[in-house]
N, C-alpha and C. Protein backbone atom coordinates (compact mmCIF):
# COMPACT_ATOMS: atom_id res chain seq x y z
N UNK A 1 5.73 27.83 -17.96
CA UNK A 1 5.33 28.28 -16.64
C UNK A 1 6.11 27.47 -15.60
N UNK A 2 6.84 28.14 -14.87
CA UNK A 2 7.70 27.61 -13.65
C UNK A 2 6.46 26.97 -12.57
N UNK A 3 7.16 25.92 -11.72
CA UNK A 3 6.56 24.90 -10.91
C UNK A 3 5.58 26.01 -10.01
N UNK A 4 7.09 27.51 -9.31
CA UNK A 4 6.59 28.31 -8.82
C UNK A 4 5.15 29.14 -9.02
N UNK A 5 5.43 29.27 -9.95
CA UNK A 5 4.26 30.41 -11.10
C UNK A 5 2.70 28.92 -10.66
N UNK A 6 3.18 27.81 -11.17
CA UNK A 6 2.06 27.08 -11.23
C UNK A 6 0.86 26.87 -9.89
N UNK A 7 2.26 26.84 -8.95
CA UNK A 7 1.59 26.80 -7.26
C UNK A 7 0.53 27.91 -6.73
N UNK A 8 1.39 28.74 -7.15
CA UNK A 8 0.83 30.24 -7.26
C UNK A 8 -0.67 30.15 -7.82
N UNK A 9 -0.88 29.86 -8.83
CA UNK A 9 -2.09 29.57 -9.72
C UNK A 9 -3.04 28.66 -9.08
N UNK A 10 -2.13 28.00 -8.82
CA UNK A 10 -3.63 26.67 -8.59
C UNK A 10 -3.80 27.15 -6.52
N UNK A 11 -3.25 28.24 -6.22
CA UNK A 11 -3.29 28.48 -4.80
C UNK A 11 -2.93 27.69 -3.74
N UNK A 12 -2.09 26.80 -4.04
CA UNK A 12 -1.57 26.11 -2.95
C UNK A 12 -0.40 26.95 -2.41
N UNK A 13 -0.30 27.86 -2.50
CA UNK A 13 1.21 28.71 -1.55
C UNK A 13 0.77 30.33 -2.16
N UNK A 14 0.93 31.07 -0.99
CA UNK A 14 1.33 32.54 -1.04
C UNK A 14 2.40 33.12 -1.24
N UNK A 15 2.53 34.05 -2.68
CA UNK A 15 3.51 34.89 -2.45
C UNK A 15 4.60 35.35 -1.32
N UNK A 16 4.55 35.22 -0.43
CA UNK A 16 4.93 35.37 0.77
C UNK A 16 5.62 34.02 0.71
N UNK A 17 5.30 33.03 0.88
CA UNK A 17 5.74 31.88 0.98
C UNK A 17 6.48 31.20 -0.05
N UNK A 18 6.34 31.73 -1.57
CA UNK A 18 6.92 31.06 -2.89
C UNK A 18 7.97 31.73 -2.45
N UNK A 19 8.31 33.51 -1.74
CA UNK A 19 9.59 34.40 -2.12
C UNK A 19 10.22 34.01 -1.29
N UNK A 20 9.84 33.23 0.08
CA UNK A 20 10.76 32.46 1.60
C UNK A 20 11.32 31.50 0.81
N UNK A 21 10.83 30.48 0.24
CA UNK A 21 11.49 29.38 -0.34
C UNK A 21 12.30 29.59 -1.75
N UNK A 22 12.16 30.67 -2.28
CA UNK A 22 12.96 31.09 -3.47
C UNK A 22 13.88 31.96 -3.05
N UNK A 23 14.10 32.38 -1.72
CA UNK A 23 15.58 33.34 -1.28
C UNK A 23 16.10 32.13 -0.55
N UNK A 24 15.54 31.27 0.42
CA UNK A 24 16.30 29.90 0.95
C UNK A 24 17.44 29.32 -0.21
N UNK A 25 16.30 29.25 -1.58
CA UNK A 25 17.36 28.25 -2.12
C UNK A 25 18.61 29.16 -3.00
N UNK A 26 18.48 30.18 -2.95
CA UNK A 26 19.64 31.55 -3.31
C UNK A 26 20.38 31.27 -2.21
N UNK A 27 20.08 31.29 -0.80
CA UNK A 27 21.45 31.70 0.15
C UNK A 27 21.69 30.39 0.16
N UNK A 28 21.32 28.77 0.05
CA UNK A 28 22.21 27.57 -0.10
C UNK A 28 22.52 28.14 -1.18
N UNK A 29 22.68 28.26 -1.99
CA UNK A 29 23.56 28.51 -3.45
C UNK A 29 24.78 29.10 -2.86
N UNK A 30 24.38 30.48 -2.26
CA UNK A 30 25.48 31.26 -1.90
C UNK A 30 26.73 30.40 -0.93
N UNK A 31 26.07 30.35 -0.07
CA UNK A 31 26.87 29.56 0.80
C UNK A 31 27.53 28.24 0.47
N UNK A 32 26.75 27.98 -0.85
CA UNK A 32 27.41 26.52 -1.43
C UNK A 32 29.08 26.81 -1.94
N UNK A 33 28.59 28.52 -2.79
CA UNK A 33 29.64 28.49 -3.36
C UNK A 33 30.72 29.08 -2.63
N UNK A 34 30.53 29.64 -1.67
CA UNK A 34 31.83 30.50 -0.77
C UNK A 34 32.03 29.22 0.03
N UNK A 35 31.32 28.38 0.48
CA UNK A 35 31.95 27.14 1.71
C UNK A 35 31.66 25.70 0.88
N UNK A 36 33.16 24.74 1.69
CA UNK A 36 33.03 23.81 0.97
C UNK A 36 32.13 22.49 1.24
N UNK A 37 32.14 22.55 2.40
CA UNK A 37 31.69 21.96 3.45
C UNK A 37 29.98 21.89 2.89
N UNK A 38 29.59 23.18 2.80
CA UNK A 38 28.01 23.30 2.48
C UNK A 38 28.06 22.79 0.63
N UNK A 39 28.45 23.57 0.26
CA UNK A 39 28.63 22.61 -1.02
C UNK A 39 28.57 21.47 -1.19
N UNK A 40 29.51 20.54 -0.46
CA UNK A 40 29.00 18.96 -0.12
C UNK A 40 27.93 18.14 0.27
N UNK A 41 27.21 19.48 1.42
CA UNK A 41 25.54 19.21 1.98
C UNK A 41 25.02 18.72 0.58
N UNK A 42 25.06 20.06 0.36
CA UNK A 42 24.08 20.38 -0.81
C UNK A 42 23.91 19.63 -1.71
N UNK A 43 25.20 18.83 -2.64
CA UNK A 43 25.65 17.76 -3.10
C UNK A 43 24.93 16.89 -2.86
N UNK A 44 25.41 16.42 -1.66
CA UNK A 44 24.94 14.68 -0.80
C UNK A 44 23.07 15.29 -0.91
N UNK A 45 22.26 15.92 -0.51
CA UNK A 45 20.91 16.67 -0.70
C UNK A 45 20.40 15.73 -2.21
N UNK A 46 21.22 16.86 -2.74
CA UNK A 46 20.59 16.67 -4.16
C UNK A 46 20.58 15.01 -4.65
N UNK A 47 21.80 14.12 -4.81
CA UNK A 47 22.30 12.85 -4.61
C UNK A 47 21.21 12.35 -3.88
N UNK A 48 20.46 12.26 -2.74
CA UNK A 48 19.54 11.63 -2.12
C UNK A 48 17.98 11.90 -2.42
N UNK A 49 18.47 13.37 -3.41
CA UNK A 49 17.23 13.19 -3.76
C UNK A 49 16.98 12.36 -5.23
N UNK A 50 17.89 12.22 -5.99
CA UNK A 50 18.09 12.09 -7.13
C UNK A 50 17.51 9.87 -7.11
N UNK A 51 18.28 9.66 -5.83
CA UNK A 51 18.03 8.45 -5.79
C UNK A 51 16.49 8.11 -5.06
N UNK A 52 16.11 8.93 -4.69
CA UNK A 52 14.82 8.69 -3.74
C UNK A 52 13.85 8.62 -5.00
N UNK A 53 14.13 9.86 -6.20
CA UNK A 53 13.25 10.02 -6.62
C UNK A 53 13.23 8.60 -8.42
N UNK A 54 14.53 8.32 -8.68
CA UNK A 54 14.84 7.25 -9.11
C UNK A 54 14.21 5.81 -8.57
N UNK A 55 14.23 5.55 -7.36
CA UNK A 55 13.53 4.32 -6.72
C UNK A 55 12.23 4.18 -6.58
N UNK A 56 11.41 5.85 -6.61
CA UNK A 56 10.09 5.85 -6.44
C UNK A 56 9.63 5.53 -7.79
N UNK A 57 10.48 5.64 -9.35
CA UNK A 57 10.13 5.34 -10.51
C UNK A 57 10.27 4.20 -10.59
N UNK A 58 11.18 2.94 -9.99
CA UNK A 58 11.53 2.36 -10.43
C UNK A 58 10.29 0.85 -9.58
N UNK A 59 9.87 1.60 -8.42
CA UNK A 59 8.84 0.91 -7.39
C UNK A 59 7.32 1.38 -8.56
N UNK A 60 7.38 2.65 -8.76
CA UNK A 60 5.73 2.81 -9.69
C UNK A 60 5.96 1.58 -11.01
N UNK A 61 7.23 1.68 -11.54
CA UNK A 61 7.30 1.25 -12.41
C UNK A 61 7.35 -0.56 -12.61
N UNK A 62 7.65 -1.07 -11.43
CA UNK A 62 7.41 -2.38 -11.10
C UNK A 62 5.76 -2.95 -10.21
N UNK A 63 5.33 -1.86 -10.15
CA UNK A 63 3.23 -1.98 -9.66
C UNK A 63 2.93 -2.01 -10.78
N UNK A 64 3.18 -0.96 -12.06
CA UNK A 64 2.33 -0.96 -12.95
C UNK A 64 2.38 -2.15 -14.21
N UNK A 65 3.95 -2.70 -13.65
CA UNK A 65 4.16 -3.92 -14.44
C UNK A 65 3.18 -5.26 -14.14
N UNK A 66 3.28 -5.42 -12.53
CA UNK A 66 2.37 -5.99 -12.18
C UNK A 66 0.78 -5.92 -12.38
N UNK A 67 -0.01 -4.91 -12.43
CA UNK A 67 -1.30 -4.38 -12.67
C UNK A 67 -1.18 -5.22 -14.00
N UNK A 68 -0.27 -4.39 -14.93
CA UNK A 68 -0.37 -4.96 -16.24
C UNK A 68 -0.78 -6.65 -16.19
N UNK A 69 0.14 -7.37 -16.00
CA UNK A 69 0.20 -8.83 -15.99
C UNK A 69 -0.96 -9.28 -15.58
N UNK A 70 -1.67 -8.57 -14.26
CA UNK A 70 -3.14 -9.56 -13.50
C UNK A 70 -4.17 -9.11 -14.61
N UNK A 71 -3.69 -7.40 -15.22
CA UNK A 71 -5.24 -7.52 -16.35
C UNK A 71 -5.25 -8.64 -17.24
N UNK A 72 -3.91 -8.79 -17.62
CA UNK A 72 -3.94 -9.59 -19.24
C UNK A 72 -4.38 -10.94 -18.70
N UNK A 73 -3.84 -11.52 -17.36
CA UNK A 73 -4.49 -12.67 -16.73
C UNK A 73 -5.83 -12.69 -17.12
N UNK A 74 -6.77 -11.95 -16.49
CA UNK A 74 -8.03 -11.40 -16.25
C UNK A 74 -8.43 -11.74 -17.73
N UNK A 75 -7.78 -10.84 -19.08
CA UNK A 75 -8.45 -10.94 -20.21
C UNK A 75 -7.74 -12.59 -20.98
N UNK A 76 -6.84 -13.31 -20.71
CA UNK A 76 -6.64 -14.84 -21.24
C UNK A 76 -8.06 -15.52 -20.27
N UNK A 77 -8.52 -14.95 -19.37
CA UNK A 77 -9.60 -16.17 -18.39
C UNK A 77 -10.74 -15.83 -19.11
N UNK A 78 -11.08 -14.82 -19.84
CA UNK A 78 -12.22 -14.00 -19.83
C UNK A 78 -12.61 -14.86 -21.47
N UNK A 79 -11.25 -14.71 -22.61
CA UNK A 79 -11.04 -15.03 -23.34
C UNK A 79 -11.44 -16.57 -23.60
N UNK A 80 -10.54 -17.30 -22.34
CA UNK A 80 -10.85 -18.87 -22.21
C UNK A 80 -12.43 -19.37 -22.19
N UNK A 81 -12.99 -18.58 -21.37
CA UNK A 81 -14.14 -18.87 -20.83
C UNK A 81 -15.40 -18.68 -22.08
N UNK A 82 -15.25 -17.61 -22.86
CA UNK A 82 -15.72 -17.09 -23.75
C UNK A 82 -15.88 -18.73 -25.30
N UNK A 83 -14.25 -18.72 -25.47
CA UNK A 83 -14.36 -19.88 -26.25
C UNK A 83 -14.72 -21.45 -26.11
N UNK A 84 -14.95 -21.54 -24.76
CA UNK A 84 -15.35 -22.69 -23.89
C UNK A 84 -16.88 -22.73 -24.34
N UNK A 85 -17.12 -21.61 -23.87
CA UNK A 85 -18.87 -21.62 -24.50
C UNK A 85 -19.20 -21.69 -25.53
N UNK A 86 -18.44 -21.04 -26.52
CA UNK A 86 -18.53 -21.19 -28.19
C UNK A 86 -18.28 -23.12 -28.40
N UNK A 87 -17.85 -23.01 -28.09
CA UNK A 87 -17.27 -24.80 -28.28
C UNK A 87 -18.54 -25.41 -27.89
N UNK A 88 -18.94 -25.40 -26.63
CA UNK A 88 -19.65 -26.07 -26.18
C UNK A 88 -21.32 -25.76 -26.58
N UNK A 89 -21.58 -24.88 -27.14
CA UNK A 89 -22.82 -24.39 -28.28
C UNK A 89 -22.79 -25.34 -29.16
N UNK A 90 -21.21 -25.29 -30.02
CA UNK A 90 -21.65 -24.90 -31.23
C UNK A 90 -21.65 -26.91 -31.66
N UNK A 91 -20.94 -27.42 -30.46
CA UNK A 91 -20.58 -29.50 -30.53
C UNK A 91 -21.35 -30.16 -29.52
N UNK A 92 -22.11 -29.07 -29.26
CA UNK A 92 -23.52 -29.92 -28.59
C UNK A 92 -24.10 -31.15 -28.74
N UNK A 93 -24.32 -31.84 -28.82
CA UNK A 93 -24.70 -33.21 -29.21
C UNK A 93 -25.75 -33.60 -28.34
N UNK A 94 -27.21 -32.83 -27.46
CA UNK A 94 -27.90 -33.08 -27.06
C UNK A 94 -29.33 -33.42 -28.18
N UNK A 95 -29.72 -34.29 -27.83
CA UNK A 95 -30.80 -34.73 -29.12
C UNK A 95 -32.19 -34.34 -28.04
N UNK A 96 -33.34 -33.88 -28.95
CA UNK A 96 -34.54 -33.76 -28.40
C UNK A 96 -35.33 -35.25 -28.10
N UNK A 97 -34.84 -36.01 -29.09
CA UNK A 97 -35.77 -37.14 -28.81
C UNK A 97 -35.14 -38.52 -27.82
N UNK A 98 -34.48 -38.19 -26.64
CA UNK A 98 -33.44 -38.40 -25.52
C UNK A 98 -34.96 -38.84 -24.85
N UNK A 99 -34.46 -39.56 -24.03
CA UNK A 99 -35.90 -40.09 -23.15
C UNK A 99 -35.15 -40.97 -22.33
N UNK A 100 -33.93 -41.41 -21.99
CA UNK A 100 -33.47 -42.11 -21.39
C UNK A 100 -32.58 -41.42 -20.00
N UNK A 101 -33.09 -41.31 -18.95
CA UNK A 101 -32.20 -40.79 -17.87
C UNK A 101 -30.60 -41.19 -17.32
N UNK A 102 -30.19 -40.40 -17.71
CA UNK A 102 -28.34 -40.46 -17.10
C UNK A 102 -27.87 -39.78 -16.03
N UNK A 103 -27.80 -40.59 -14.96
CA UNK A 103 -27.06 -40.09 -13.48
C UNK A 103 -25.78 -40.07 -13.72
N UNK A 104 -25.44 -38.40 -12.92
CA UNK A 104 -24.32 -38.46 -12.70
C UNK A 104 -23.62 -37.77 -11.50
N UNK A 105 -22.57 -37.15 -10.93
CA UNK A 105 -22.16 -37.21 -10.24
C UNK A 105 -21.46 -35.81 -10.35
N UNK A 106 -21.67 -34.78 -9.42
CA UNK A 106 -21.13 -33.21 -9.92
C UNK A 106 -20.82 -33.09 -8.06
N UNK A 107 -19.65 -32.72 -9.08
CA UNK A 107 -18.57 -32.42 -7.20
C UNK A 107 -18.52 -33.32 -6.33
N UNK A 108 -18.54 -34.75 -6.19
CA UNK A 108 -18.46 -35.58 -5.15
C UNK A 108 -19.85 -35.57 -4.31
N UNK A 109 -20.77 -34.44 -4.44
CA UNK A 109 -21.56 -34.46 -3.59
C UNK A 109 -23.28 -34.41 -4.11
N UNK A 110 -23.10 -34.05 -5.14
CA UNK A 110 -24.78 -34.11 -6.42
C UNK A 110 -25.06 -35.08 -7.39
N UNK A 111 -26.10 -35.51 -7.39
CA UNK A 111 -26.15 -36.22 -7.91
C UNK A 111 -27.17 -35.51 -9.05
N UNK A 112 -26.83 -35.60 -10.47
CA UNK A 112 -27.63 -35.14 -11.27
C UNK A 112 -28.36 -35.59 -12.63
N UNK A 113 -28.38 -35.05 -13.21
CA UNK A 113 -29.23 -36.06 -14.24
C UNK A 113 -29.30 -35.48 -15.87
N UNK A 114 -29.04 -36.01 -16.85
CA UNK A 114 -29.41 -35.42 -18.33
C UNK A 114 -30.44 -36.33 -18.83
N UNK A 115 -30.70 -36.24 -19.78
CA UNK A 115 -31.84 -36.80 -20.80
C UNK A 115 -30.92 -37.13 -22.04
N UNK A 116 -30.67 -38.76 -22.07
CA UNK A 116 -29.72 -39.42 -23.41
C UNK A 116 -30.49 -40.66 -24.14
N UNK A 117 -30.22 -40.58 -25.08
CA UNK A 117 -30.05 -41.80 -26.29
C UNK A 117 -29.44 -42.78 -25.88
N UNK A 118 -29.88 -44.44 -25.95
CA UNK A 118 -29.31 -45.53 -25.23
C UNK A 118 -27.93 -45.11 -26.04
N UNK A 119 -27.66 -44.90 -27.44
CA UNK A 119 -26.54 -44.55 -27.74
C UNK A 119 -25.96 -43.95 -27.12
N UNK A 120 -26.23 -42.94 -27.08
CA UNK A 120 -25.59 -41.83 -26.12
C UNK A 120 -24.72 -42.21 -24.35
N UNK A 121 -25.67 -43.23 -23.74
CA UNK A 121 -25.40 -43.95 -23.05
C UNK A 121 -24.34 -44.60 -22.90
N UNK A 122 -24.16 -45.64 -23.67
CA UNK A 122 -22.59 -46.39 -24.09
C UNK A 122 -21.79 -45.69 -24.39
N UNK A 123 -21.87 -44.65 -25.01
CA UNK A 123 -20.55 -43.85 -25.61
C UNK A 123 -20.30 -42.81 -24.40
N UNK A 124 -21.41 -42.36 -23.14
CA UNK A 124 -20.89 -41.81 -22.17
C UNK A 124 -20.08 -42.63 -21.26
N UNK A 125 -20.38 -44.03 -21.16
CA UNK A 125 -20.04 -44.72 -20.26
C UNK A 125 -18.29 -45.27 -20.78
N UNK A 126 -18.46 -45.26 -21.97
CA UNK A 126 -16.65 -45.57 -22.81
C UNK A 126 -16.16 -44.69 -22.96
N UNK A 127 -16.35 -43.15 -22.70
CA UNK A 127 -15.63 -42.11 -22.40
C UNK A 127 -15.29 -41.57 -23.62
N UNK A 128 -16.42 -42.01 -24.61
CA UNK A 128 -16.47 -41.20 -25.91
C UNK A 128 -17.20 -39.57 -25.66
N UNK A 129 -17.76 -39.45 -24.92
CA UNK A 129 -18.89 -38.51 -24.72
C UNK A 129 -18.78 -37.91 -23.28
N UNK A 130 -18.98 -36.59 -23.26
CA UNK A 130 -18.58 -35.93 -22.07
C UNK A 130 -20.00 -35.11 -21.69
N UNK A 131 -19.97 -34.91 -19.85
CA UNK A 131 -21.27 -33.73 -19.72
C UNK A 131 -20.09 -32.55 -19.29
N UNK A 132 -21.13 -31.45 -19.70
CA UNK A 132 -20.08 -30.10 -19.67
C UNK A 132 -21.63 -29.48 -18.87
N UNK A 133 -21.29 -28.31 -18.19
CA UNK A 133 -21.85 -27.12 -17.84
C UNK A 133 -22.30 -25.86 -18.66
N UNK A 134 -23.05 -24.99 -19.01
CA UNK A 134 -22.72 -23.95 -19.46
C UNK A 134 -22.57 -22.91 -18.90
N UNK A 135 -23.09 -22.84 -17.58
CA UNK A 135 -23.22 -21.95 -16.57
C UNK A 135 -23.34 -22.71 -15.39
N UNK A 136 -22.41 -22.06 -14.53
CA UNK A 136 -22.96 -22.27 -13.02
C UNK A 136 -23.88 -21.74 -12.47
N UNK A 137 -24.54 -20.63 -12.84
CA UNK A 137 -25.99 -20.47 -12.21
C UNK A 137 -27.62 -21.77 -12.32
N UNK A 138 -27.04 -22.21 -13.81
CA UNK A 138 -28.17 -22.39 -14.40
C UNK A 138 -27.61 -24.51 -14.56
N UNK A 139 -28.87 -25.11 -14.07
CA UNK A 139 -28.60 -26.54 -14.27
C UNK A 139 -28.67 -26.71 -15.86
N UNK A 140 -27.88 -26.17 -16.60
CA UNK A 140 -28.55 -26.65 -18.11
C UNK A 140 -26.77 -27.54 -18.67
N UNK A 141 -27.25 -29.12 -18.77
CA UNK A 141 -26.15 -29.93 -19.01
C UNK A 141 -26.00 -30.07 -20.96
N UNK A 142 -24.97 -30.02 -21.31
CA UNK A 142 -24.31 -30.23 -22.51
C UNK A 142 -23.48 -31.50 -22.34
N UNK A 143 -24.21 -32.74 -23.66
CA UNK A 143 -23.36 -33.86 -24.04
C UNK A 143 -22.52 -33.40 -25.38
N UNK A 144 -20.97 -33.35 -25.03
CA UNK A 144 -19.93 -33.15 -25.91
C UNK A 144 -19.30 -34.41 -26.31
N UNK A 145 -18.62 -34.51 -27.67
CA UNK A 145 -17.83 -35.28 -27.95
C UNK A 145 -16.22 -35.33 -27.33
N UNK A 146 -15.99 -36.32 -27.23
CA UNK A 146 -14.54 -36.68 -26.48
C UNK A 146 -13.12 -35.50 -26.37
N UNK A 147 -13.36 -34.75 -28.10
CA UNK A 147 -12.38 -33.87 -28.60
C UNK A 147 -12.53 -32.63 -28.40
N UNK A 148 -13.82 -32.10 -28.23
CA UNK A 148 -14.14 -31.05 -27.78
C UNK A 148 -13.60 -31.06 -26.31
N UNK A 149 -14.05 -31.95 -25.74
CA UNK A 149 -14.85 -31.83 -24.16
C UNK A 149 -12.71 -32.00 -23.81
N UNK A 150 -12.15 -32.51 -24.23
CA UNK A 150 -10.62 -32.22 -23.72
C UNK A 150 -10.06 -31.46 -24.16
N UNK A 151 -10.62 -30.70 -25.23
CA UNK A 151 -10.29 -29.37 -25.77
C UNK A 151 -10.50 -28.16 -24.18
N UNK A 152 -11.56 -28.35 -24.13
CA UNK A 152 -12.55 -27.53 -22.96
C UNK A 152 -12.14 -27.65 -21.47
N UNK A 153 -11.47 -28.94 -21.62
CA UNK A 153 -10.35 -29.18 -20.00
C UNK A 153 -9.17 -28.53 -20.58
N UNK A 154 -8.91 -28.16 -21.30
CA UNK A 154 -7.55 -27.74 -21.41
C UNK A 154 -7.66 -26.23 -20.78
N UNK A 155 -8.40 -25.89 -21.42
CA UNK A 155 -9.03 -23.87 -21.31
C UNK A 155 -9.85 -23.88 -19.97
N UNK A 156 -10.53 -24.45 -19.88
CA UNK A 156 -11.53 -24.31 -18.04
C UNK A 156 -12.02 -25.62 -18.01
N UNK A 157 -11.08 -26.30 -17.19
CA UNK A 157 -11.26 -27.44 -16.58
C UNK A 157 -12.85 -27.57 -15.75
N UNK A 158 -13.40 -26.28 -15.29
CA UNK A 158 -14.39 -26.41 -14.18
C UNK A 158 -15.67 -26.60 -15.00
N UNK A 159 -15.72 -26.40 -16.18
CA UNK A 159 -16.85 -26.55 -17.34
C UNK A 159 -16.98 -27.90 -17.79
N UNK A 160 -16.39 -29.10 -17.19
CA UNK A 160 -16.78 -30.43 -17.92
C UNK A 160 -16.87 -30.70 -16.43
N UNK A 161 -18.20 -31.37 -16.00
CA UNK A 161 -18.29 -32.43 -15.19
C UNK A 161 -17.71 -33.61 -15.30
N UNK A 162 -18.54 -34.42 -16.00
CA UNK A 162 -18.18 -35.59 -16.47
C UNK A 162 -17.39 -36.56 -17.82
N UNK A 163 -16.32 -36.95 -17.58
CA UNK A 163 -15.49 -37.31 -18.64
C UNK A 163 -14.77 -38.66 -18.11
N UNK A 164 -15.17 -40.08 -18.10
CA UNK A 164 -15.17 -40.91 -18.15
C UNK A 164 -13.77 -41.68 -18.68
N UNK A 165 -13.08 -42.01 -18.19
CA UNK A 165 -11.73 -42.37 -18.97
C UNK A 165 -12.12 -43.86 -20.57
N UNK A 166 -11.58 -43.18 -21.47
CA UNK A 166 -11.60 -44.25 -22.57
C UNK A 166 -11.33 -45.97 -22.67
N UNK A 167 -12.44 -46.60 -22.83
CA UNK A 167 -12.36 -47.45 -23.02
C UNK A 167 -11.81 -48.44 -24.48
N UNK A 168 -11.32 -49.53 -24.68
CA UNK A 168 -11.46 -49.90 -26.16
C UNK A 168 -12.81 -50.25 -26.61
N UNK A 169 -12.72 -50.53 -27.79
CA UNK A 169 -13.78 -50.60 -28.33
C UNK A 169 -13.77 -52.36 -28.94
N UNK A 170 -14.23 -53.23 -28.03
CA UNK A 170 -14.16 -54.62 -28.10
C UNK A 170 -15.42 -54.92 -28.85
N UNK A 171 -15.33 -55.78 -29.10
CA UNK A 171 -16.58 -56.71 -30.29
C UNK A 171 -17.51 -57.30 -29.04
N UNK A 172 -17.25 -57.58 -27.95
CA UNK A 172 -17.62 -58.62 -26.93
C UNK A 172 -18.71 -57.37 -26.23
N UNK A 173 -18.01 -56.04 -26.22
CA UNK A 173 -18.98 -54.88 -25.95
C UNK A 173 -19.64 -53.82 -26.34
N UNK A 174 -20.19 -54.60 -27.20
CA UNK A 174 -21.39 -53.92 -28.33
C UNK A 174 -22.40 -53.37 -27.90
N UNK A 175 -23.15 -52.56 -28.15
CA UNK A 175 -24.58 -52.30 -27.62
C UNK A 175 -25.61 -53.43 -27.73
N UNK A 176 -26.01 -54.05 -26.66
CA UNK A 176 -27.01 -54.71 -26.88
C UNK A 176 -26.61 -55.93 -26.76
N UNK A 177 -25.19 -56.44 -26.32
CA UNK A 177 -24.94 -57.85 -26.57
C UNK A 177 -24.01 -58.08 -25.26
């Protein structure tokens, strides 16, 4: 089915109007071929259209490259975020029988608090032990181990609060002494 035939169909143009624009492009023909001059129009025409319609592929075709790239962005963050939480489930290291309060410090401006093991304590404070987030809606804090919790800065930095730079591990600073 010709473009014509199709217009026709879906009613965007009248008979009347398909047979004006289908004798137009007969007498440029004609006149293309008896004059040289119009022949050249016609030429340079077609040529401008050829490139107009080349650049408009080549502009769709550099948006949709782009579109492409921000989804796959979209699905590596979605992805990140996803295994951040798996991590941080599954190397939890919060104990129920915690009774010891740990301040800490979220965004420069909160001051907040978990429930730790004097153990737990020293090894947060030597930067063995990290607090992570699981959600930003929800105050619910996760104590991670050192390997996780820089695993978890690597993929979404904004999911570990607190991570304490490493200390050695001296005899002189033992628990309790």
């Amino acid at each position: 089915m010709s473009l014509r035939d199709q217009f026709l169909k879906a009613g965007l143009v009248s008979k009347k109007q398909a047979k004006q624009v289908e004798a137009q492009a007969k007498l440029k023909e004609h006149h293309a071929k008896k004059n040289k001059v119009v022949a050249d129009e016609l030429e340079t025409e077609r040529e401008q259209e050829r490139l107009r319609l080349e650049a408009d592929r080549v502009a769709k075709q550099n948006a949709d490259l782009q579109l492409n790239l921000q989804r796959e962005q979209l699905r590596i963050e979605r992805e990140n975020q996803l295994r951040c939480l798996q991590l941080m489930k599954s190397n939890a290291a919060n104990e129920n029988r915690a009774r010891e309060v740990y301040y800490f410090l979220e965004g420069e401006r909160h001051v907040r608090k978990v429930l730790v093991t004097a153990w737990q304590r020293e090894l947060l404070a030597r930067g063995k032990l990290a607090i992570g987030r699981l959600s930003q809606q929800v105050d619910e804090f996760v104590i991670l181990p050192y390997h996780t919790a820089h695993t978890i800065m690597q993929l979404n930095s904004s999911m570990i609060i607190t991570l304490h730079s490493e200390i050695a591990d001296d005899s002189d600073i033992l628990l309790g002494e």
